[in-house]
PDB file of N, CA and C in Angstrom:
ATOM      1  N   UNK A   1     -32.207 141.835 -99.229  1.00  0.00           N
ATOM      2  CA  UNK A   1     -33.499 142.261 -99.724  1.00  0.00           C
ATOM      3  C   UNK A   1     -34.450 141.067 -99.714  1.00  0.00           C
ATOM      4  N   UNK A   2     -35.781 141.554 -99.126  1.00  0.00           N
ATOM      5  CA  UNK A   2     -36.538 140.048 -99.582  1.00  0.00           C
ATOM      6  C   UNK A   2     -37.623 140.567-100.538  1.00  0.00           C
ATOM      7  N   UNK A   3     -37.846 139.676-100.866  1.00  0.00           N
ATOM      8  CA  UNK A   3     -39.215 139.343-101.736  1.00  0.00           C
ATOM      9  C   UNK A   3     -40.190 138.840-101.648  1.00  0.00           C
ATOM     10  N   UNK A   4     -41.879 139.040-102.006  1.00  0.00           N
ATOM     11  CA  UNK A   4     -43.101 138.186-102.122  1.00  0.00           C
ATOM     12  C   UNK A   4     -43.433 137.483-103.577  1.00  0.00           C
ATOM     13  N   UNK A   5     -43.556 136.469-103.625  1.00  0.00           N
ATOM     14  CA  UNK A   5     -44.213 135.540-104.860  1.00  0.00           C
ATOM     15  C   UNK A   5     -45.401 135.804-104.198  1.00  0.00           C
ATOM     16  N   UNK A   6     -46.665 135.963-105.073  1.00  0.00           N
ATOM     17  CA  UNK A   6     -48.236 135.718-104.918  1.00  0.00           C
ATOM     18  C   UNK A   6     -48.791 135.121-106.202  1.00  0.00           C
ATOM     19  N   UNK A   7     -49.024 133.655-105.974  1.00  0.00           N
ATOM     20  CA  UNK A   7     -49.915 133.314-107.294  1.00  0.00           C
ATOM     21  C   UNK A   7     -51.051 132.312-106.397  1.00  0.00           C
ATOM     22  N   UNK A   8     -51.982 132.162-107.154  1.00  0.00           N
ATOM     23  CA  UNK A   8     -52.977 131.185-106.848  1.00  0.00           C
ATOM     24  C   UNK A   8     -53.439 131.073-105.402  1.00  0.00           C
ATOM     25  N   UNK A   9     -52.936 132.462-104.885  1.00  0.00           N
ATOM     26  CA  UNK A   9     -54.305 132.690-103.293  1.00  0.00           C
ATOM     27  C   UNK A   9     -52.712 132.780-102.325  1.00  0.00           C
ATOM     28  N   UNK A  10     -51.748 132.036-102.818  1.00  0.00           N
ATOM     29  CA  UNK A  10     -50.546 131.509-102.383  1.00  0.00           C
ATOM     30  C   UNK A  10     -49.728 132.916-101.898  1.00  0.00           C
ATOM     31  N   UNK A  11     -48.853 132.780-101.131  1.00  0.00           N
ATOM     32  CA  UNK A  11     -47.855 133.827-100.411  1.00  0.00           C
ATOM     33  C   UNK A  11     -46.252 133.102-100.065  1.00  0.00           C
ATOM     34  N   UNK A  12     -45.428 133.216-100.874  1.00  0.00           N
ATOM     35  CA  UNK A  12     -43.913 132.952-100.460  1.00  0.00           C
ATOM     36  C   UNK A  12     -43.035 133.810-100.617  1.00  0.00           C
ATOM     37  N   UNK A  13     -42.246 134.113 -99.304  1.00  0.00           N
ATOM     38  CA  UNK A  13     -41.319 135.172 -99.235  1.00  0.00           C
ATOM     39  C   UNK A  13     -39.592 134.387 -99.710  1.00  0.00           C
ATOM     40  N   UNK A  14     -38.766 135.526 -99.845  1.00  0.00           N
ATOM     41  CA  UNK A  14     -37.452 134.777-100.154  1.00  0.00           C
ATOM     42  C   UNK A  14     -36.413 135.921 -99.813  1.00  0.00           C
ATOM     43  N   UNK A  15     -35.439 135.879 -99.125  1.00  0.00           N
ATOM     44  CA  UNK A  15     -34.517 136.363 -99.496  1.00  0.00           C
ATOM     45  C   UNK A  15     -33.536 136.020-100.293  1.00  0.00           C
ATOM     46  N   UNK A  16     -33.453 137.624-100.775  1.00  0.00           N
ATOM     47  CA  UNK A  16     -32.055 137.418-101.937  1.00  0.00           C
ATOM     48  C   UNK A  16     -30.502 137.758-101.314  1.00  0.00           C
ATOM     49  N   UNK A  17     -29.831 137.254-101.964  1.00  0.00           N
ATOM     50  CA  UNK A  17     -28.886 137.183-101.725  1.00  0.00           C
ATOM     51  C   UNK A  17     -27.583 138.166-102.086  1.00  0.00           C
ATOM     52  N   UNK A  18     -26.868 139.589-101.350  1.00  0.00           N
ATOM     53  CA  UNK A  18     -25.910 140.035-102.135  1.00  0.00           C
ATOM     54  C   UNK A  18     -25.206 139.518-102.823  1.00  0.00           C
ATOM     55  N   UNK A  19     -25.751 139.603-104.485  1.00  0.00           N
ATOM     56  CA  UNK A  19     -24.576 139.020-105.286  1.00  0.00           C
ATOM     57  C   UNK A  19     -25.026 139.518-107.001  1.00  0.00           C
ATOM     58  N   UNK A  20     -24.211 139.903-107.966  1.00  0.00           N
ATOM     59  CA  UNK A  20     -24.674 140.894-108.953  1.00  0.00           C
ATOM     60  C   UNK A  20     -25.923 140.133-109.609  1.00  0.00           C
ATOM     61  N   UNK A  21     -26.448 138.770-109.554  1.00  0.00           N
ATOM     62  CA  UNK A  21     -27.631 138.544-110.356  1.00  0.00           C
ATOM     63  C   UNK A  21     -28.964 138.758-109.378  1.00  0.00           C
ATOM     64  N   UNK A  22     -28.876 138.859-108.426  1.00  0.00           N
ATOM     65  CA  UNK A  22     -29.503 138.899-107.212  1.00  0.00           C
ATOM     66  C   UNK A  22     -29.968 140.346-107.392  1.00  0.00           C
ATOM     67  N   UNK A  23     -29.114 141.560-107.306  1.00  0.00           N
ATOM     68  CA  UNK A  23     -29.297 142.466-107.589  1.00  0.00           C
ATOM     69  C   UNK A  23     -30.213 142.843-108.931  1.00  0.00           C
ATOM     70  N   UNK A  24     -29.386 142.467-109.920  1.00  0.00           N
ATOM     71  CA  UNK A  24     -30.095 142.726-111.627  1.00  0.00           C
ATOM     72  C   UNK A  24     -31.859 141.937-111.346  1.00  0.00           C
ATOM     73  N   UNK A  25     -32.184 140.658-110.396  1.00  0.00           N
ATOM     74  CA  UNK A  25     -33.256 140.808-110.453  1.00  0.00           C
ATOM     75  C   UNK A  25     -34.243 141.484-109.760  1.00  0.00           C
ATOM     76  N   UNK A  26     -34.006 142.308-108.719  1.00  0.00           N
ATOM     77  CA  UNK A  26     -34.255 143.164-107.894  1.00  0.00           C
ATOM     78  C   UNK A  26     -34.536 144.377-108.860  1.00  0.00           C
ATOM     79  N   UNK A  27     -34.256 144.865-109.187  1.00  0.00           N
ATOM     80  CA  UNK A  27     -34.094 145.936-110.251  1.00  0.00           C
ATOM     81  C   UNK A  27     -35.085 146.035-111.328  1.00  0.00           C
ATOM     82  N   UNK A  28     -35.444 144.662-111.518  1.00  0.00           N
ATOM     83  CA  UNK A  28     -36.929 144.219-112.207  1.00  0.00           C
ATOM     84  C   UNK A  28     -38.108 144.488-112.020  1.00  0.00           C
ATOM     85  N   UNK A  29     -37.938 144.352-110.661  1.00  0.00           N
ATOM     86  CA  UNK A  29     -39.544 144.247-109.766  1.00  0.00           C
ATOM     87  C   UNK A  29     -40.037 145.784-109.768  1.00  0.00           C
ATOM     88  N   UNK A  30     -41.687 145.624-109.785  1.00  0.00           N
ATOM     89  CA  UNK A  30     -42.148 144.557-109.822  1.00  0.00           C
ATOM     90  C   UNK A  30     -42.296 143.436-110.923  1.00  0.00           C
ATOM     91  N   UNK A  31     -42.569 142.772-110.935  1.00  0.00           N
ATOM     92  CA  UNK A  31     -43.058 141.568-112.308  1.00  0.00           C
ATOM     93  C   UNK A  31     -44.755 141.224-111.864  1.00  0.00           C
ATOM     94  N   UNK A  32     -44.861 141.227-113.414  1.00  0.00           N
ATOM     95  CA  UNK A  32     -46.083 140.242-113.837  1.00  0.00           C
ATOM     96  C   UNK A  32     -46.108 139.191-114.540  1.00  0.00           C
ATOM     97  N   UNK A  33     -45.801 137.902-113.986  1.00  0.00           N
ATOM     98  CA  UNK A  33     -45.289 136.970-114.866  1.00  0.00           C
ATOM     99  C   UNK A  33     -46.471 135.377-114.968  1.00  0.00           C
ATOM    100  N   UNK A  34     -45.719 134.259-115.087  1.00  0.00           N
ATOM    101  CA  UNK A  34     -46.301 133.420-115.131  1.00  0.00           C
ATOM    102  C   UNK A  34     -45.733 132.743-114.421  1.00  0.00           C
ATOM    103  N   UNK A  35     -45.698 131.415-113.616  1.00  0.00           N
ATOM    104  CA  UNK A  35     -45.236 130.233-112.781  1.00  0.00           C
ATOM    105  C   UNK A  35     -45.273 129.213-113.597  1.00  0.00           C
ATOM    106  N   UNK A  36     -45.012 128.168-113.611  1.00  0.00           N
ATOM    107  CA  UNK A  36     -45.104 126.717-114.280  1.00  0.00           C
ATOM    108  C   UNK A  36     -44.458 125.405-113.572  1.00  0.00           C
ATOM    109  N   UNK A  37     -44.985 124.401-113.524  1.00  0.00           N
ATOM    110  CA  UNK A  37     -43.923 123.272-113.316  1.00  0.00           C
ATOM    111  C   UNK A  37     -42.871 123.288-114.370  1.00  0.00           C
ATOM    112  N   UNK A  38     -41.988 122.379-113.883  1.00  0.00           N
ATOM    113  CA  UNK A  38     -40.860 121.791-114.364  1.00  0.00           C
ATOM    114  C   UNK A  38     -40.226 120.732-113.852  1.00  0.00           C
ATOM    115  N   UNK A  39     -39.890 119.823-114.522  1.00  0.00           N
ATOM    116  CA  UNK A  39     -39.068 118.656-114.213  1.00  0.00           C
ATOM    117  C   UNK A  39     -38.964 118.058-112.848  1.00  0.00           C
ATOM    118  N   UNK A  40     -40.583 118.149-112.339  1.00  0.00           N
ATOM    119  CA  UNK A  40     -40.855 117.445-110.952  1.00  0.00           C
ATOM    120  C   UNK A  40     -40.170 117.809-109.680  1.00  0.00           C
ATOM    121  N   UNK A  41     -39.247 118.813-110.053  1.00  0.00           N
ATOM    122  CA  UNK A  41     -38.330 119.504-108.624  1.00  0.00           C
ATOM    123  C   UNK A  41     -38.993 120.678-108.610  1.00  0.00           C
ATOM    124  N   UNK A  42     -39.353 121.448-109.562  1.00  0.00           N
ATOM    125  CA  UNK A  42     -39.097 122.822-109.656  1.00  0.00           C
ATOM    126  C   UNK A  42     -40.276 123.311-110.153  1.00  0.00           C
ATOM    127  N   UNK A  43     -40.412 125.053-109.494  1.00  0.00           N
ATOM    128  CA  UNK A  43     -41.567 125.538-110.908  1.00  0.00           C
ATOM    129  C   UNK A  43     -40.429 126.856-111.318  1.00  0.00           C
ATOM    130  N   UNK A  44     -40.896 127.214-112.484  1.00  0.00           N
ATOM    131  CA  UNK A  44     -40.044 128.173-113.447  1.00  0.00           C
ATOM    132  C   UNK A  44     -40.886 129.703-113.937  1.00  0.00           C
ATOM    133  N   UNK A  45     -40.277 130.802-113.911  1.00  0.00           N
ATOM    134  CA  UNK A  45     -40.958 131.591-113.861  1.00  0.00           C
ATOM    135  C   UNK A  45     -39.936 132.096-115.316  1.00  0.00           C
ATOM    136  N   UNK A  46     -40.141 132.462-116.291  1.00  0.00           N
ATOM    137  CA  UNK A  46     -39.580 132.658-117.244  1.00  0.00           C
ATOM    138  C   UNK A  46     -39.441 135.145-117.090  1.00  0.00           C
ATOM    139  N   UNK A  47     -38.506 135.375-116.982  1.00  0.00           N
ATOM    140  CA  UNK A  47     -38.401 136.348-117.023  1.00  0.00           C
ATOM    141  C   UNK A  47     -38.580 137.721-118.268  1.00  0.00           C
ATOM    142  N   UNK A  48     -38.731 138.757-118.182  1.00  0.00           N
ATOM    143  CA  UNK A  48     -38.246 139.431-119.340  1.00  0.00           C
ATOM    144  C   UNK A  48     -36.912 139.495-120.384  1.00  0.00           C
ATOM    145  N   UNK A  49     -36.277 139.553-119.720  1.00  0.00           N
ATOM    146  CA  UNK A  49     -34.862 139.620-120.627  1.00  0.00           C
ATOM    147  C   UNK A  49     -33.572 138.730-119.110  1.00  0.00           C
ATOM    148  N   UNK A  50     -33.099 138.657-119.869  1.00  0.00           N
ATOM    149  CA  UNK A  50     -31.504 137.508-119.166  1.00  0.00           C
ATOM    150  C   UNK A  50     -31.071 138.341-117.933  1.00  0.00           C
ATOM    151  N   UNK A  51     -30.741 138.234-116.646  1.00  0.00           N
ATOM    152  CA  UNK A  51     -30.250 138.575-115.477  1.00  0.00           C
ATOM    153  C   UNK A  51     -28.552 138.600-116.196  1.00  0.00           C
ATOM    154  N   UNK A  52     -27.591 139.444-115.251  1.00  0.00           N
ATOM    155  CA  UNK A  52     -26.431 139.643-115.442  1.00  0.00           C
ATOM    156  C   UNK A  52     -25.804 138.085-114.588  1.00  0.00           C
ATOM    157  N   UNK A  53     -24.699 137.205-115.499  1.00  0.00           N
ATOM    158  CA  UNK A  53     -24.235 136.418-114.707  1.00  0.00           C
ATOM    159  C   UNK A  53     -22.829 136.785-113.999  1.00  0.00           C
ATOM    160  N   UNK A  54     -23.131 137.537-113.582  1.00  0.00           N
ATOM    161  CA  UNK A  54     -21.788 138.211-112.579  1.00  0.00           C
ATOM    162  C   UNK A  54     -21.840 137.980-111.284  1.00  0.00           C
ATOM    163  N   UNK A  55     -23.401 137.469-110.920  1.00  0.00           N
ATOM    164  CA  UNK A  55     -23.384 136.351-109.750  1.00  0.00           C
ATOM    165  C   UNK A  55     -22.831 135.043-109.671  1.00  0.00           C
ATOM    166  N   UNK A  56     -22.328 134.002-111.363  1.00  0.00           N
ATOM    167  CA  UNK A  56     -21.847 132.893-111.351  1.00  0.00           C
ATOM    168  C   UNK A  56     -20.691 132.343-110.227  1.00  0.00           C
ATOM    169  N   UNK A  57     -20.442 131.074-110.578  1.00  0.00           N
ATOM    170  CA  UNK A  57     -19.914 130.475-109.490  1.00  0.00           C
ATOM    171  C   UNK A  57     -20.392 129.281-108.886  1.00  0.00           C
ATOM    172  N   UNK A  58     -19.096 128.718-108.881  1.00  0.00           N
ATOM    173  CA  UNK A  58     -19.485 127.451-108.157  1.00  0.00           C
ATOM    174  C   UNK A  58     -20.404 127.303-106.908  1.00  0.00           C
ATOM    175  N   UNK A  59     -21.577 126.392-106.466  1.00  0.00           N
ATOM    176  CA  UNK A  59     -21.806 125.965-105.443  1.00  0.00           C
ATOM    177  C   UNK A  59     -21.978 125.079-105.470  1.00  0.00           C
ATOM    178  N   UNK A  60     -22.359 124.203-103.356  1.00  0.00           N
ATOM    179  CA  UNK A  60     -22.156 123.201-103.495  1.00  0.00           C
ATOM    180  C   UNK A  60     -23.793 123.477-102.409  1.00  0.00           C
ATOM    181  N   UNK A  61     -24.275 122.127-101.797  1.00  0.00           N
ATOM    182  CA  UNK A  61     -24.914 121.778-100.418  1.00  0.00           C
ATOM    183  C   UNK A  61     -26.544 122.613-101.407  1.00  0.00           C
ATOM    184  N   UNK A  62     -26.868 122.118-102.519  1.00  0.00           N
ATOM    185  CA  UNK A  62     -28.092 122.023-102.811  1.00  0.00           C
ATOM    186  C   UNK A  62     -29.374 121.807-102.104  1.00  0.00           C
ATOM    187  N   UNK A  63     -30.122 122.845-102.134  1.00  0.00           N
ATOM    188  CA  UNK A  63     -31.366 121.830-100.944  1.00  0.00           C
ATOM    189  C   UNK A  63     -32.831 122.797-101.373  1.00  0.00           C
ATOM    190  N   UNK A  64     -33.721 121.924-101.306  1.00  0.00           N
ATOM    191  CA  UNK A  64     -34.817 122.743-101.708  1.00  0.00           C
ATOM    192  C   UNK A  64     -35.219 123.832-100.633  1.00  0.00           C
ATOM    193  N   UNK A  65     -36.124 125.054-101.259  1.00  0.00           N
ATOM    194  CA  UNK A  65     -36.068 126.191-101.437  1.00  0.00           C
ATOM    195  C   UNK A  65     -35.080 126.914-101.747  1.00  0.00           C
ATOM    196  N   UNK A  66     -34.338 126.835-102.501  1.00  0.00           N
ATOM    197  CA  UNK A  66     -33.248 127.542-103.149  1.00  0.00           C
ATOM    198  C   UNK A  66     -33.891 128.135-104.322  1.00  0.00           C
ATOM    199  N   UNK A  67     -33.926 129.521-104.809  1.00  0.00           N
ATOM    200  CA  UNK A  67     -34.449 130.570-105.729  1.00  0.00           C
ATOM    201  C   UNK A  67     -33.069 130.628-106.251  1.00  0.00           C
ATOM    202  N   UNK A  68     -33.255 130.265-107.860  1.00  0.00           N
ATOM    203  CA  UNK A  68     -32.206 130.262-108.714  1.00  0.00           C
ATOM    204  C   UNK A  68     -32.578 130.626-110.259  1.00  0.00           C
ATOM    205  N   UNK A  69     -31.073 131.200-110.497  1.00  0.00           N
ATOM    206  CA  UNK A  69     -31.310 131.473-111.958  1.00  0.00           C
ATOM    207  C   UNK A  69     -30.729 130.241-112.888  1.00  0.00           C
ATOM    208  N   UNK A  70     -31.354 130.145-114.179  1.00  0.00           N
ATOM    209  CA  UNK A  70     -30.813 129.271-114.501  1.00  0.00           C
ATOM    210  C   UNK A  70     -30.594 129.822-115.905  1.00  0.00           C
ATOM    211  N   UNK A  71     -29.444 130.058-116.201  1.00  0.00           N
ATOM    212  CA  UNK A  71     -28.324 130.950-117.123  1.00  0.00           C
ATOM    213  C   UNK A  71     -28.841 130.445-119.010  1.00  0.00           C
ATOM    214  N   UNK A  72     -28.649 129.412-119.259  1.00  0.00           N
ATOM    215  CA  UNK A  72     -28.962 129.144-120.490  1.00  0.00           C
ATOM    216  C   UNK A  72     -30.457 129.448-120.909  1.00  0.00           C
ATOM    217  N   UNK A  73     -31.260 129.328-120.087  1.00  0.00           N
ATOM    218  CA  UNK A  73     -32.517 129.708-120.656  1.00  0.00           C
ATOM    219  C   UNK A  73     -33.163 130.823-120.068  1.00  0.00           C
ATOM    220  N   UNK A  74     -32.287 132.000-119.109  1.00  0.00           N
ATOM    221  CA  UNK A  74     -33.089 133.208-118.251  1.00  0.00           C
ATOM    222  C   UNK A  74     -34.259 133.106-117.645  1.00  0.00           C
ATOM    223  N   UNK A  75     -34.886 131.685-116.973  1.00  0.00           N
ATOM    224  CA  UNK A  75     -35.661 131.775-116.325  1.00  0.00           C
ATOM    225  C   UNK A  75     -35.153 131.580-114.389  1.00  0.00           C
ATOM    226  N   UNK A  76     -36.118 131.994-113.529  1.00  0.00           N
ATOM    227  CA  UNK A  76     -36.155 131.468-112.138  1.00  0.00           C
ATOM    228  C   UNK A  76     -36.279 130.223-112.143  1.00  0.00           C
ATOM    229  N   UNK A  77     -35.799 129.661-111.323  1.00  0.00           N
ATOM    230  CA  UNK A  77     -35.913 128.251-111.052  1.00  0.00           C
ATOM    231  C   UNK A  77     -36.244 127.515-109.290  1.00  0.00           C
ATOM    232  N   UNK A  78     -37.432 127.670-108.921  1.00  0.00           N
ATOM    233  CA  UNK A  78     -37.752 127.312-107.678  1.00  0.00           C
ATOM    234  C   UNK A  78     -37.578 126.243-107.369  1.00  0.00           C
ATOM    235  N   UNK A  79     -36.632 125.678-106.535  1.00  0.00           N
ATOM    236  CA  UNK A  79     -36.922 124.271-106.522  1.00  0.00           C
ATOM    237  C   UNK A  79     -37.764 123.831-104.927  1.00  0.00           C
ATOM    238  N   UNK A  80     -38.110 122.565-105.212  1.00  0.00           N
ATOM    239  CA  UNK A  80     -39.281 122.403-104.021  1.00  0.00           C
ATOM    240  C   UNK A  80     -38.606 120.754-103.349  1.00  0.00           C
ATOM    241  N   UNK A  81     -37.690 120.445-104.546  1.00  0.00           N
ATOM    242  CA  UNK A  81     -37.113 118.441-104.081  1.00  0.00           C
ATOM    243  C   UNK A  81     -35.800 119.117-104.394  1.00  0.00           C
ATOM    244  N   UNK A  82     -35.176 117.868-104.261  1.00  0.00           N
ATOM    245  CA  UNK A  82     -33.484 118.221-104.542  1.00  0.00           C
ATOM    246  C   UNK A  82     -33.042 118.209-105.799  1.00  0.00           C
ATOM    247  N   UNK A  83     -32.287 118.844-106.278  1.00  0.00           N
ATOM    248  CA  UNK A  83     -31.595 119.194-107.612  1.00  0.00           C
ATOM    249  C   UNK A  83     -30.293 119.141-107.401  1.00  0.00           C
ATOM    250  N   UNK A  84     -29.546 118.717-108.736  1.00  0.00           N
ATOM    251  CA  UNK A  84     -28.506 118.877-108.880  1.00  0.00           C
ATOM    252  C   UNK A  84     -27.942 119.154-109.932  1.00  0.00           C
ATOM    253  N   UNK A  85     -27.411 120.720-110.911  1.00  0.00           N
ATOM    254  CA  UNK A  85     -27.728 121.039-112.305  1.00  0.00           C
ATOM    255  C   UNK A  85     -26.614 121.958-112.464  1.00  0.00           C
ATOM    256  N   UNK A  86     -25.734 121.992-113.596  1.00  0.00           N
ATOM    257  CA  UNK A  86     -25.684 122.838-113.575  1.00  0.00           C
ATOM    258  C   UNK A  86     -25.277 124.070-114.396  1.00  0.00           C
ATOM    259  N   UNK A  87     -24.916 125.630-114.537  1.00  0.00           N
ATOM    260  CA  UNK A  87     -25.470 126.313-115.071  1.00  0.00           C
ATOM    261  C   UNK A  87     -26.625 127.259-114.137  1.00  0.00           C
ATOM    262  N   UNK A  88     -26.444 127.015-113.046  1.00  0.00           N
ATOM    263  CA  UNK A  88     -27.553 127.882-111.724  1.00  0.00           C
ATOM    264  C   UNK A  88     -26.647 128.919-111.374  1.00  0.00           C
ATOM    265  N   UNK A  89     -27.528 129.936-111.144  1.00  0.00           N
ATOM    266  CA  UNK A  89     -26.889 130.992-110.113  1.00  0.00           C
ATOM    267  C   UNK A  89     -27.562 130.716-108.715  1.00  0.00           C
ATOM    268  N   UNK A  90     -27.460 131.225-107.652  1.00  0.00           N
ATOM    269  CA  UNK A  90     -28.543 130.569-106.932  1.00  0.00           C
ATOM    270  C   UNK A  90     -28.090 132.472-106.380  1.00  0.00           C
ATOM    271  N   UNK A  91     -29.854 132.864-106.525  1.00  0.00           N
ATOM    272  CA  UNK A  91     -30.160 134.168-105.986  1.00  0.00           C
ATOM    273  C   UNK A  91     -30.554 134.417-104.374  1.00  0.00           C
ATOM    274  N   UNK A  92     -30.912 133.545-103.706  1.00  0.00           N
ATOM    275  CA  UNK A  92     -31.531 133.711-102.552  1.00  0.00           C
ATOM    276  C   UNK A  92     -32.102 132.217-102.026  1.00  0.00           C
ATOM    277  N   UNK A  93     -33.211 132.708-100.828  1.00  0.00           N
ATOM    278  CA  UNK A  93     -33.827 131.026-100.321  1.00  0.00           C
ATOM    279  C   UNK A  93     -34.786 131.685 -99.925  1.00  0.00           C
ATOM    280  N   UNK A  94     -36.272 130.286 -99.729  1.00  0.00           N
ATOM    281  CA  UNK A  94     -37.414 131.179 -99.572  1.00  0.00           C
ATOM    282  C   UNK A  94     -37.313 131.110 -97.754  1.00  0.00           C
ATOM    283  N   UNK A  95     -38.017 132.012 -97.193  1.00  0.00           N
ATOM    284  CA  UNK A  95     -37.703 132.193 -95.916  1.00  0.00           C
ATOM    285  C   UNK A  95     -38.325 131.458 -95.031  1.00  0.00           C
ATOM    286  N   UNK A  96     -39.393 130.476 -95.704  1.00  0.00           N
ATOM    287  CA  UNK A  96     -39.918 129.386 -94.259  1.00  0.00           C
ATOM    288  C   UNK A  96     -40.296 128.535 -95.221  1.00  0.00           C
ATOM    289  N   UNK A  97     -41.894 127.974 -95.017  1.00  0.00           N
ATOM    290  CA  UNK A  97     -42.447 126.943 -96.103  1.00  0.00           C
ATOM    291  C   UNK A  97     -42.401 127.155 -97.472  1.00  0.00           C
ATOM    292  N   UNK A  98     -42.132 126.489 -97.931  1.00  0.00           N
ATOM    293  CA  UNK A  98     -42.258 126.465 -99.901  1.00  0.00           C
ATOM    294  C   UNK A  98     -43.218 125.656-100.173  1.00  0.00           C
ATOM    295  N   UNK A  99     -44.016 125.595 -99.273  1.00  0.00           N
ATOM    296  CA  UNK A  99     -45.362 124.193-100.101  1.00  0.00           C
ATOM    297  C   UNK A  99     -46.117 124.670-100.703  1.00  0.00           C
ATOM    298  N   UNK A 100     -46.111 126.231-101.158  1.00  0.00           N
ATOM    299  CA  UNK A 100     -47.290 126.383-102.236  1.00  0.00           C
ATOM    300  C   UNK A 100     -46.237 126.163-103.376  1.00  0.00           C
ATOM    301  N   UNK A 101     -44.924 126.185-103.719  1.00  0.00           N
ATOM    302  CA  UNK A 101     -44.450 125.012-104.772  1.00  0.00           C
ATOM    303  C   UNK A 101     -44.975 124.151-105.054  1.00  0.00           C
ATOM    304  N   UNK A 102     -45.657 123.040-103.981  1.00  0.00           N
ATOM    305  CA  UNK A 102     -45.852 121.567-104.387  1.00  0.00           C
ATOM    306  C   UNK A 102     -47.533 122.232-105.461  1.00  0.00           C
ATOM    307  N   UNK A 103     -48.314 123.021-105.487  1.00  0.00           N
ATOM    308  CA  UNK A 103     -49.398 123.387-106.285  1.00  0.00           C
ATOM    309  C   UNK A 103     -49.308 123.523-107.432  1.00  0.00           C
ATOM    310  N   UNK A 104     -49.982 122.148-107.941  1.00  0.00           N
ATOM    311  CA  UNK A 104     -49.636 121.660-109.096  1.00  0.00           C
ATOM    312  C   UNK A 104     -50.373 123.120-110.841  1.00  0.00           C
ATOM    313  N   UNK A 105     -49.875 123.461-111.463  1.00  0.00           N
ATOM    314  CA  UNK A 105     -50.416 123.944-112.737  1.00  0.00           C
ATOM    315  C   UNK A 105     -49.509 125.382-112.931  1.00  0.00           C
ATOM    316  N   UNK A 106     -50.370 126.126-113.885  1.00  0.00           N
ATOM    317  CA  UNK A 106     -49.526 126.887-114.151  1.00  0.00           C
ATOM    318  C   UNK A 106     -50.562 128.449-113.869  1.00  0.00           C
ATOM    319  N   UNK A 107     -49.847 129.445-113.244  1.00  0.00           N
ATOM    320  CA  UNK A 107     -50.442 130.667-112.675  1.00  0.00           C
ATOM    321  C   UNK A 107     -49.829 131.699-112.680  1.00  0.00           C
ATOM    322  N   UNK A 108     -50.785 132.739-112.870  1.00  0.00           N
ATOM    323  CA  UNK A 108     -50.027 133.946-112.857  1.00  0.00           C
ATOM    324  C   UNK A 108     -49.241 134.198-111.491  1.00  0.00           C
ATOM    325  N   UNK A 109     -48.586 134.950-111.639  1.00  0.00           N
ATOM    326  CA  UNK A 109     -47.281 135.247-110.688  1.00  0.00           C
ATOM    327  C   UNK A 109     -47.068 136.737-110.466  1.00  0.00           C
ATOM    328  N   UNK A 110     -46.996 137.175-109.134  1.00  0.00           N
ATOM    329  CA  UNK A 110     -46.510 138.625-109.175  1.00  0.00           C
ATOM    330  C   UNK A 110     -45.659 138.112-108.201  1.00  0.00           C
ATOM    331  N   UNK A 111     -44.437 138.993-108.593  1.00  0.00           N
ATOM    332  CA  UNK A 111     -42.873 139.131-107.321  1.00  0.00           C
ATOM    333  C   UNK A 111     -43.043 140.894-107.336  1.00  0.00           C
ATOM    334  N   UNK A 112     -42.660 141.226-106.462  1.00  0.00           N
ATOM    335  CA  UNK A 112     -42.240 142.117-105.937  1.00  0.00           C
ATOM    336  C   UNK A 112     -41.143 142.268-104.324  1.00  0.00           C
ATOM    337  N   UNK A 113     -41.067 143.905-104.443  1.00  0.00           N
ATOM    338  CA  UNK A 113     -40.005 143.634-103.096  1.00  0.00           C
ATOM    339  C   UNK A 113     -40.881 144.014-101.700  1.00  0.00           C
ATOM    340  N   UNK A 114     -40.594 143.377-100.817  1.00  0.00           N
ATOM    341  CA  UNK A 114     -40.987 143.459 -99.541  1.00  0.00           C
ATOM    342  C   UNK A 114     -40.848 144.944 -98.606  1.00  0.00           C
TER     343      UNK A 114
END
């Protein structure tokens, strides 16, 4: 399944990934949310209620554009630099450029499915 992020004029697609949190956020959409930085890798989209972690599991080979959940606090976690954390589900990847990541502030956000 893929997806559109649209905030701030901006357009990024992603596919998700078969796997049960991947799904549970699919099931959401659409959303009206917010975007934000975070911790200079990432921006964070804080969700309605907690995704199912029945997607958990180890991974390895981290690399930016990776669309992830991040379990202790139920938000998305976009990353745009490299990360290494963990406590991620990783839901999907965005499907070409992620440089409207690098756009710095905080914006409304719509996801939906493609």
């Amino acid at each position: 399944m893929r997806i559109r992020l649209t905030f701030n004029g901006l357009v990024l697609t992603a596919t998700l990934y078969d796997n049960p949190s991947a799904r549970d956020l699919a099931s959401l959409l659409p959303l009206e949310l917010k975007i934000e930085d975070f911790g200079g890798n990432e921006k964070i989209v804080r969700l309605p209620r907690k995704l199912t972690e029945d997607g958990s599991g180890p991974f390895t080979n981290e690399r930016p554009g990776d669309l992830c959940y991040f379990k202790p606090w139920g938000n998305l976690a976009l990353f745009y630099a490299d990360y290494r954390w963990d406590g991620l589900i990783r839901l999907g990847r965005f499907d070409n450029s992620f440089d409207a990541l690098l756009v710095r502030g905080a914006y409304p956000v719509g996801i939906e499915r493609i």
